[in-house]
C-alpha atoms as a PDB file:
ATOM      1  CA  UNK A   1       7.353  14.599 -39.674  1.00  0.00           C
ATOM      2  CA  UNK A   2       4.056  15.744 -41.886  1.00  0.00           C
ATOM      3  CA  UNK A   3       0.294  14.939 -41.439  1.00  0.00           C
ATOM      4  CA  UNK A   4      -1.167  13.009 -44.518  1.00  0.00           C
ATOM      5  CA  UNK A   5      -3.963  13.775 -46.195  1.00  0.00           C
ATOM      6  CA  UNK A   6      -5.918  10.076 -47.067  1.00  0.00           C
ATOM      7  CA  UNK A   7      -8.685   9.122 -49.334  1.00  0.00           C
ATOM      8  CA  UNK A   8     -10.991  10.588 -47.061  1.00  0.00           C
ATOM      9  CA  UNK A   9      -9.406  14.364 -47.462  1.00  0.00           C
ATOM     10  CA  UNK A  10      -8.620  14.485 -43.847  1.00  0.00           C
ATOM     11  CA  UNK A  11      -4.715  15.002 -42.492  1.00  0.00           C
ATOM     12  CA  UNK A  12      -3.348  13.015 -40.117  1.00  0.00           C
ATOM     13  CA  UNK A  13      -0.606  11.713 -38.676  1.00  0.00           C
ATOM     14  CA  UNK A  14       1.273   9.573 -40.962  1.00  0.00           C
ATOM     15  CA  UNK A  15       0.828   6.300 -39.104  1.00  0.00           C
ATOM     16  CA  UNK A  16      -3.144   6.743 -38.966  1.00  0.00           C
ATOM     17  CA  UNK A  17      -3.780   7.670 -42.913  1.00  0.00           C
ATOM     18  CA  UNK A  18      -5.772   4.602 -44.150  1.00  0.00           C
ATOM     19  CA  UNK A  19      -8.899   3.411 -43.071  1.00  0.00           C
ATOM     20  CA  UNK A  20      -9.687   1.023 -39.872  1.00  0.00           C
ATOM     21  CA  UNK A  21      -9.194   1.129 -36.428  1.00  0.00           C
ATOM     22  CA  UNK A  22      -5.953   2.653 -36.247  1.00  0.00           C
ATOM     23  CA  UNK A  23      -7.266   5.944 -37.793  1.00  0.00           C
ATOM     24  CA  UNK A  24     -10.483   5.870 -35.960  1.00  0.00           C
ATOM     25  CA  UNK A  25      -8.183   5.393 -32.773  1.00  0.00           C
ATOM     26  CA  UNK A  26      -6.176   8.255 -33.904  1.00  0.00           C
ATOM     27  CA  UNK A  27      -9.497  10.343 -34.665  1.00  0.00           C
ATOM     28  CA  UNK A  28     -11.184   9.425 -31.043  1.00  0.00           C
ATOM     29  CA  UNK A  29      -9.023   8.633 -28.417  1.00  0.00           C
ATOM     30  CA  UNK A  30      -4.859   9.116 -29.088  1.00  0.00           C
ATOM     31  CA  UNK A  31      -4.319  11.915 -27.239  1.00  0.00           C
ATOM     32  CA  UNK A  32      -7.825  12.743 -25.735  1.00  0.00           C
ATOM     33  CA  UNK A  33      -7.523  13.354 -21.835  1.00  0.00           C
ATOM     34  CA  UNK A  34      -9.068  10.652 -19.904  1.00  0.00           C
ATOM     35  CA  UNK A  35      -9.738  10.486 -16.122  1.00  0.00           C
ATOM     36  CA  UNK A  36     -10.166   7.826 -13.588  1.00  0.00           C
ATOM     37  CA  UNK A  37      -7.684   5.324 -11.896  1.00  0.00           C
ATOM     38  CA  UNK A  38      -9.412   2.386 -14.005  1.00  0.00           C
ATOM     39  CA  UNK A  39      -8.874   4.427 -17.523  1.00  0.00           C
ATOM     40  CA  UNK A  40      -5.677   5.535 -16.592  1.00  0.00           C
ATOM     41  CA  UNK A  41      -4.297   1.606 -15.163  1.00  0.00           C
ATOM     42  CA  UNK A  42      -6.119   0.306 -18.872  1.00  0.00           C
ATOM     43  CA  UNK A  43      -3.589   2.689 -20.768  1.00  0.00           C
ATOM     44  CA  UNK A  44      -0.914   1.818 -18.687  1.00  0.00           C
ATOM     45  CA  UNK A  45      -1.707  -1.873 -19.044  1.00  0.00           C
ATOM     46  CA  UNK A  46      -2.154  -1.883 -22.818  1.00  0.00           C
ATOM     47  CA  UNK A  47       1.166   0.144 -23.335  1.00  0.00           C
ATOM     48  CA  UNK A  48       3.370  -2.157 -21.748  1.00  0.00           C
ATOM     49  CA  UNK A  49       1.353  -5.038 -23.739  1.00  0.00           C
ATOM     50  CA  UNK A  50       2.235  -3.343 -26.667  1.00  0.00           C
ATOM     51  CA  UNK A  51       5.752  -3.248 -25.894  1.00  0.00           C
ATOM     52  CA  UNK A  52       7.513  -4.885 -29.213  1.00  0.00           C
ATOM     53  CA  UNK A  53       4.431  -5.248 -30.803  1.00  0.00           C
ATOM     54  CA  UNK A  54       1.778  -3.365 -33.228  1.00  0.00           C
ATOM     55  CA  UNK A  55      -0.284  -0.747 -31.729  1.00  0.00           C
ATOM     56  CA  UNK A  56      -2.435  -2.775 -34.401  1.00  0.00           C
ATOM     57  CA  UNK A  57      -2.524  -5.960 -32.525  1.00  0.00           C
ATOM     58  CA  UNK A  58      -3.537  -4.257 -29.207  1.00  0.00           C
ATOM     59  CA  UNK A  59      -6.546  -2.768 -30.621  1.00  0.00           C
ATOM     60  CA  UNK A  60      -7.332  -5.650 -32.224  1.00  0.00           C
ATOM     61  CA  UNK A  61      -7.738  -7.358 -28.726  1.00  0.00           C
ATOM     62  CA  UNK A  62      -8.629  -4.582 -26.565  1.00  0.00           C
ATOM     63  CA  UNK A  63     -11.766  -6.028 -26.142  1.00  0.00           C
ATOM     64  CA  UNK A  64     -10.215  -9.299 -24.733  1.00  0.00           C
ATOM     65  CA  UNK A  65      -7.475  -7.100 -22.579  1.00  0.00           C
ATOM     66  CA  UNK A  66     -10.684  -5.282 -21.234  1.00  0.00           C
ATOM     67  CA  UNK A  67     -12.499  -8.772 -20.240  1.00  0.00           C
ATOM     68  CA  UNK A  68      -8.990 -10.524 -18.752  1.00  0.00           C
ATOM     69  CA  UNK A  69      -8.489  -7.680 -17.024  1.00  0.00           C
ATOM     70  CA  UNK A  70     -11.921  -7.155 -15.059  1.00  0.00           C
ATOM     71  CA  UNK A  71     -12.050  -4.142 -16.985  1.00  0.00           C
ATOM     72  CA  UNK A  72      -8.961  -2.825 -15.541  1.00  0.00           C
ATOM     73  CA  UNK A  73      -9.931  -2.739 -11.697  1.00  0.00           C
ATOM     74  CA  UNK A  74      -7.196  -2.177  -9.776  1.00  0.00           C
ATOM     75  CA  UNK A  75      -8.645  -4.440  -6.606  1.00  0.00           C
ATOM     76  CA  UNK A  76     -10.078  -7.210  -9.050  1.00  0.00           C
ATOM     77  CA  UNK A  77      -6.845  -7.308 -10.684  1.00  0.00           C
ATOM     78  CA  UNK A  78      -4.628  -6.851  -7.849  1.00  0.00           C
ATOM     79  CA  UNK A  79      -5.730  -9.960  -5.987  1.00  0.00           C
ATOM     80  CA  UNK A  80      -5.273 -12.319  -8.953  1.00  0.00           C
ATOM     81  CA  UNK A  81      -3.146 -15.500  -8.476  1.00  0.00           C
ATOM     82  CA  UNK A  82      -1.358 -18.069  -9.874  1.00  0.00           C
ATOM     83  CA  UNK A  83      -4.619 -19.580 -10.888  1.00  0.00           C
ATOM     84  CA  UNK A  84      -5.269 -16.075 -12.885  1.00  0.00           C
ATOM     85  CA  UNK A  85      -2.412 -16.027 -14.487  1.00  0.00           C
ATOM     86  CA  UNK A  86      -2.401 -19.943 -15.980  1.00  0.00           C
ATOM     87  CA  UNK A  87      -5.309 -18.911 -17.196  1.00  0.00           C
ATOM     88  CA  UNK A  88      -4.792 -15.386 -18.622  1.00  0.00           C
ATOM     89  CA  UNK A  89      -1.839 -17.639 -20.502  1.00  0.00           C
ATOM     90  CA  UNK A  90      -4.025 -19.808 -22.006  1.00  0.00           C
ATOM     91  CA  UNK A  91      -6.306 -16.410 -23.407  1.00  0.00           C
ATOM     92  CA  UNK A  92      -5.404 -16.307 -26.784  1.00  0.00           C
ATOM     93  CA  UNK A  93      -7.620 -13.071 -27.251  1.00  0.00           C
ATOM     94  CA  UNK A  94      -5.230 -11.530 -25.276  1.00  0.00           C
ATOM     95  CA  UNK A  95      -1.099 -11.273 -25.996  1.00  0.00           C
ATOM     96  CA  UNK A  96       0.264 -14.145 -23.998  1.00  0.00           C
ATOM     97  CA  UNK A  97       3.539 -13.471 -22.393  1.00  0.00           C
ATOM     98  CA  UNK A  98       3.977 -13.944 -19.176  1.00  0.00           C
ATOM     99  CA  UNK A  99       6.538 -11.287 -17.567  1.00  0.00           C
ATOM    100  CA  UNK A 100       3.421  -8.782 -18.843  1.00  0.00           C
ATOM    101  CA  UNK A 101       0.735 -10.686 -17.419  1.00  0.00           C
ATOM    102  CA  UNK A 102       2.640 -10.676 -14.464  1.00  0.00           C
ATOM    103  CA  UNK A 103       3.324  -7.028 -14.908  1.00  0.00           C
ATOM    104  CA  UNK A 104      -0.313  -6.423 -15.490  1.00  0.00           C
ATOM    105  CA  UNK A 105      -1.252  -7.616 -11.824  1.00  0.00           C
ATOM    106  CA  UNK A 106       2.304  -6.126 -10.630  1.00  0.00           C
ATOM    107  CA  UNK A 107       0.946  -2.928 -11.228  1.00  0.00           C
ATOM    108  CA  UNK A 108      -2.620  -3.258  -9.674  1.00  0.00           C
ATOM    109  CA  UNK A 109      -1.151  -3.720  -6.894  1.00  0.00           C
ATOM    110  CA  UNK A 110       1.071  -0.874  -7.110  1.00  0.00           C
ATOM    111  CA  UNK A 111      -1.989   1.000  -7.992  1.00  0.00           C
ATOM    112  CA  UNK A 112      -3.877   0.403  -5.245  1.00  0.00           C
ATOM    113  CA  UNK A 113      -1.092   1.028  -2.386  1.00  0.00           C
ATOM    114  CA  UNK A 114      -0.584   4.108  -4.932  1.00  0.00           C
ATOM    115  CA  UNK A 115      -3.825   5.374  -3.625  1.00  0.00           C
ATOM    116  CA  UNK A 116      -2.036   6.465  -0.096  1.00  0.00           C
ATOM    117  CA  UNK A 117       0.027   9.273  -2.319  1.00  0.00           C
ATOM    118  CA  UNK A 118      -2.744  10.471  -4.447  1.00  0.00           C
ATOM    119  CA  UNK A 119      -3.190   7.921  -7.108  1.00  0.00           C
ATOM    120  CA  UNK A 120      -1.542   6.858 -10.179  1.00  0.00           C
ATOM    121  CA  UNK A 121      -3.474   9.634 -12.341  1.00  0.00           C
ATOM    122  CA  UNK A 122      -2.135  12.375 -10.056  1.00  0.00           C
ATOM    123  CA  UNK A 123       0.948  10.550 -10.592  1.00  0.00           C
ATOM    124  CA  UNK A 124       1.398  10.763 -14.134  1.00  0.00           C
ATOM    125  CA  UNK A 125       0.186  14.272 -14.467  1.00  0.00           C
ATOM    126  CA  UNK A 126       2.597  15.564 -12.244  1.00  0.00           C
ATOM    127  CA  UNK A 127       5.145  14.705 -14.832  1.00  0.00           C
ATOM    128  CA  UNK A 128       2.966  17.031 -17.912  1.00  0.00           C
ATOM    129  CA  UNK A 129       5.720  18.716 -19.889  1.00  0.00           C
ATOM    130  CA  UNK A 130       5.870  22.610 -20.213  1.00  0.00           C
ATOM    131  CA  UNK A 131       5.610  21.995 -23.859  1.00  0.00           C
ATOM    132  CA  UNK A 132       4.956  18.856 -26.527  1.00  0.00           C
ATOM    133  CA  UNK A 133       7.839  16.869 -27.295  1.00  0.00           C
ATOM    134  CA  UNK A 134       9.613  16.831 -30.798  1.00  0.00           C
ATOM    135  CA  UNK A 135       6.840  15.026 -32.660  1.00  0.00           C
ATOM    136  CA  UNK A 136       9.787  12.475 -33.826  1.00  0.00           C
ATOM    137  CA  UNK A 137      11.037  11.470 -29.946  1.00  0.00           C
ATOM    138  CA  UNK A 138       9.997   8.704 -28.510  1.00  0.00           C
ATOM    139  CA  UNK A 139      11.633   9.822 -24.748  1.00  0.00           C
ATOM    140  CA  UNK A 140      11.438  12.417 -23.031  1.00  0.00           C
ATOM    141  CA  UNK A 141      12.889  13.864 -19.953  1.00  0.00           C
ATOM    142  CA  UNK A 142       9.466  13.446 -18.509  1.00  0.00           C
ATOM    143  CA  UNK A 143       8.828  10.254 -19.642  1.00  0.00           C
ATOM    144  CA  UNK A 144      11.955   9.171 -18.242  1.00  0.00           C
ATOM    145  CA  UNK A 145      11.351  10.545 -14.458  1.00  0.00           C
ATOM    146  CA  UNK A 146       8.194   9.328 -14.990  1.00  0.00           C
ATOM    147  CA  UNK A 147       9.640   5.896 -15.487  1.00  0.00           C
ATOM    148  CA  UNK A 148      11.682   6.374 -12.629  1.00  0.00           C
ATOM    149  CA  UNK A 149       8.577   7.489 -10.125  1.00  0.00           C
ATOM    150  CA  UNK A 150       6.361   4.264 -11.144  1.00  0.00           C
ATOM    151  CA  UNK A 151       9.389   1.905 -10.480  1.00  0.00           C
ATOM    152  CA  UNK A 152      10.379   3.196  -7.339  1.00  0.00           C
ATOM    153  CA  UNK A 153       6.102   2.967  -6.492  1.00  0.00           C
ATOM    154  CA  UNK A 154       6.656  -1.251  -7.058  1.00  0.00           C
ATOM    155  CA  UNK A 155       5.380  -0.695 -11.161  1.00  0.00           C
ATOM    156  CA  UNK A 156       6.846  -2.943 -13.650  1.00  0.00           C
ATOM    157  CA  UNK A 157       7.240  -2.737 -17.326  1.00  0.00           C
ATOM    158  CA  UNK A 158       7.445   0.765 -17.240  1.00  0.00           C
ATOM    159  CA  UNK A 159      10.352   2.510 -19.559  1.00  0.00           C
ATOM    160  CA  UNK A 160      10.660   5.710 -20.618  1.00  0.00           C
ATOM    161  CA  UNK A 161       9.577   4.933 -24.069  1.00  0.00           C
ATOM    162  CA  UNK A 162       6.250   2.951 -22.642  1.00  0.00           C
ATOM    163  CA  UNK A 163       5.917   6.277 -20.715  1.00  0.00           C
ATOM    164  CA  UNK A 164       6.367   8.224 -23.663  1.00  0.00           C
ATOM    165  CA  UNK A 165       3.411   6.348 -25.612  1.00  0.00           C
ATOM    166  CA  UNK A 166       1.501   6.439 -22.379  1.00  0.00           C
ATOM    167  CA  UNK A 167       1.619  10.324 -21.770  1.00  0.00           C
ATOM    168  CA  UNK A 168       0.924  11.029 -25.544  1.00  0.00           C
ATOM    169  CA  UNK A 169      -2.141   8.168 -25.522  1.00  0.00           C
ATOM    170  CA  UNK A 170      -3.390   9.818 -22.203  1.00  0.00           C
ATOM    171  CA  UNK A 171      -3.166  13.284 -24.235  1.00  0.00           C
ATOM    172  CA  UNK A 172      -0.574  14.384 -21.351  1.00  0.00           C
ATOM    173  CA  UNK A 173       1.123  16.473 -24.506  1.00  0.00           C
ATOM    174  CA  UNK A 174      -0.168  17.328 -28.172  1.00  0.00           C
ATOM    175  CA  UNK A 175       1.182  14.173 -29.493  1.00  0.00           C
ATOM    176  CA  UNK A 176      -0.357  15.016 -33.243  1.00  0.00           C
ATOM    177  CA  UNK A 177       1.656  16.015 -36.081  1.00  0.00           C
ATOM    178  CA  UNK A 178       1.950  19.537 -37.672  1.00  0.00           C
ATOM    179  CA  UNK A 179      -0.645  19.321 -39.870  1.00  0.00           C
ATOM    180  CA  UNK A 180      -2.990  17.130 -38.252  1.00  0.00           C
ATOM    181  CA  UNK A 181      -6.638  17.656 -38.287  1.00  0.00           C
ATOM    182  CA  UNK A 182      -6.355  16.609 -34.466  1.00  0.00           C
ATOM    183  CA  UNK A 183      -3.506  18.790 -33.783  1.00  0.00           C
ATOM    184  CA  UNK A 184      -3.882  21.637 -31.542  1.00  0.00           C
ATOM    185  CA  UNK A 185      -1.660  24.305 -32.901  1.00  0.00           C
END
């Protein structure tokens, strides 16, 4: 896989070329270290949202996600009820399905008890790879003991290819193309 060079004379990674969000969330954030339990539980969150979906559509209603989702606070979130979730089903800024709503608050909780054991963003940086990933994987051993870790801490939604887009998002790895303007080598 090759960066591509858009109107703009810039190289990226293919999928971010053209104008919009998706290349000014390629040029800002995909793959910029963040830190904090919140940041970290809004990646996670938005990842498993995206599961089967765009990337598009989620940035499209991160804004929403970010509202629903008391701005990702692990206590806010974690003691939402059936009440919340009726009504985070009847959002339609957000993506409405309900086993990931219901993940969503799943893994508040899990991210709060997660606290005990040095919190979810110790968590997933303990599973950093030695070195970036083939560029065209979407698993990787990491991602899949990863996967493994967060279940077995109560998480939901959670597969090693969610993992996968969640460690390159979080900048856990180089996830930019050869090529890229972004890239690091």
């Amino acid at each position: 896989m090759l960066a591509v060079t858009g109107e703009d004379g810039v190289a990226r990674c293919p999928w971010a070329g053209g104008p919009g969000a998706m290349r000014d969330y390629h040029d800002a954030e995909w793959g910029v270290r963040v830190s904090g339990e919140s940041a970290y539980l809004e990646r996670l969150t938005l990842e498993a949202f995206q599961s089967g979906l765009s990337w598009s559509t989620i940035l499209a209603k991160r804004s929403a996600f970010r509202a629903a989702f008391a701005g990702f606070d692990a206590d806010r979130v974690a003691k939402y009820d059936d009440r919340d979730v009726a009504r985070l089903m009847a959002d339609a800024g957000i993506v409405r399905n309900r086993r990931k709503v219901e993940a969503a608050i799943t893994n508040a909780r899990a991210t709060v008890d997660l606290r005990a054991d040095g919190g979810l963003e110790q968590l997933v940086l303990g599973f950093a790879p030695d070195r970036p990933p083939d560029p065209a994987a979407t698993t990787s051993p990491e991602s899949v003991a990863l996967s493994r870790a967060l279940k077995k801490h109560g998480f939901a939604f959670v597969g090693p290819t969610t993992m996968f887009a969640l460690m390159q998002a979080l900048g856990i790895f180089d996830p930019h193309v050869p090529g890229c303007h972004r890239a690091l080598s």
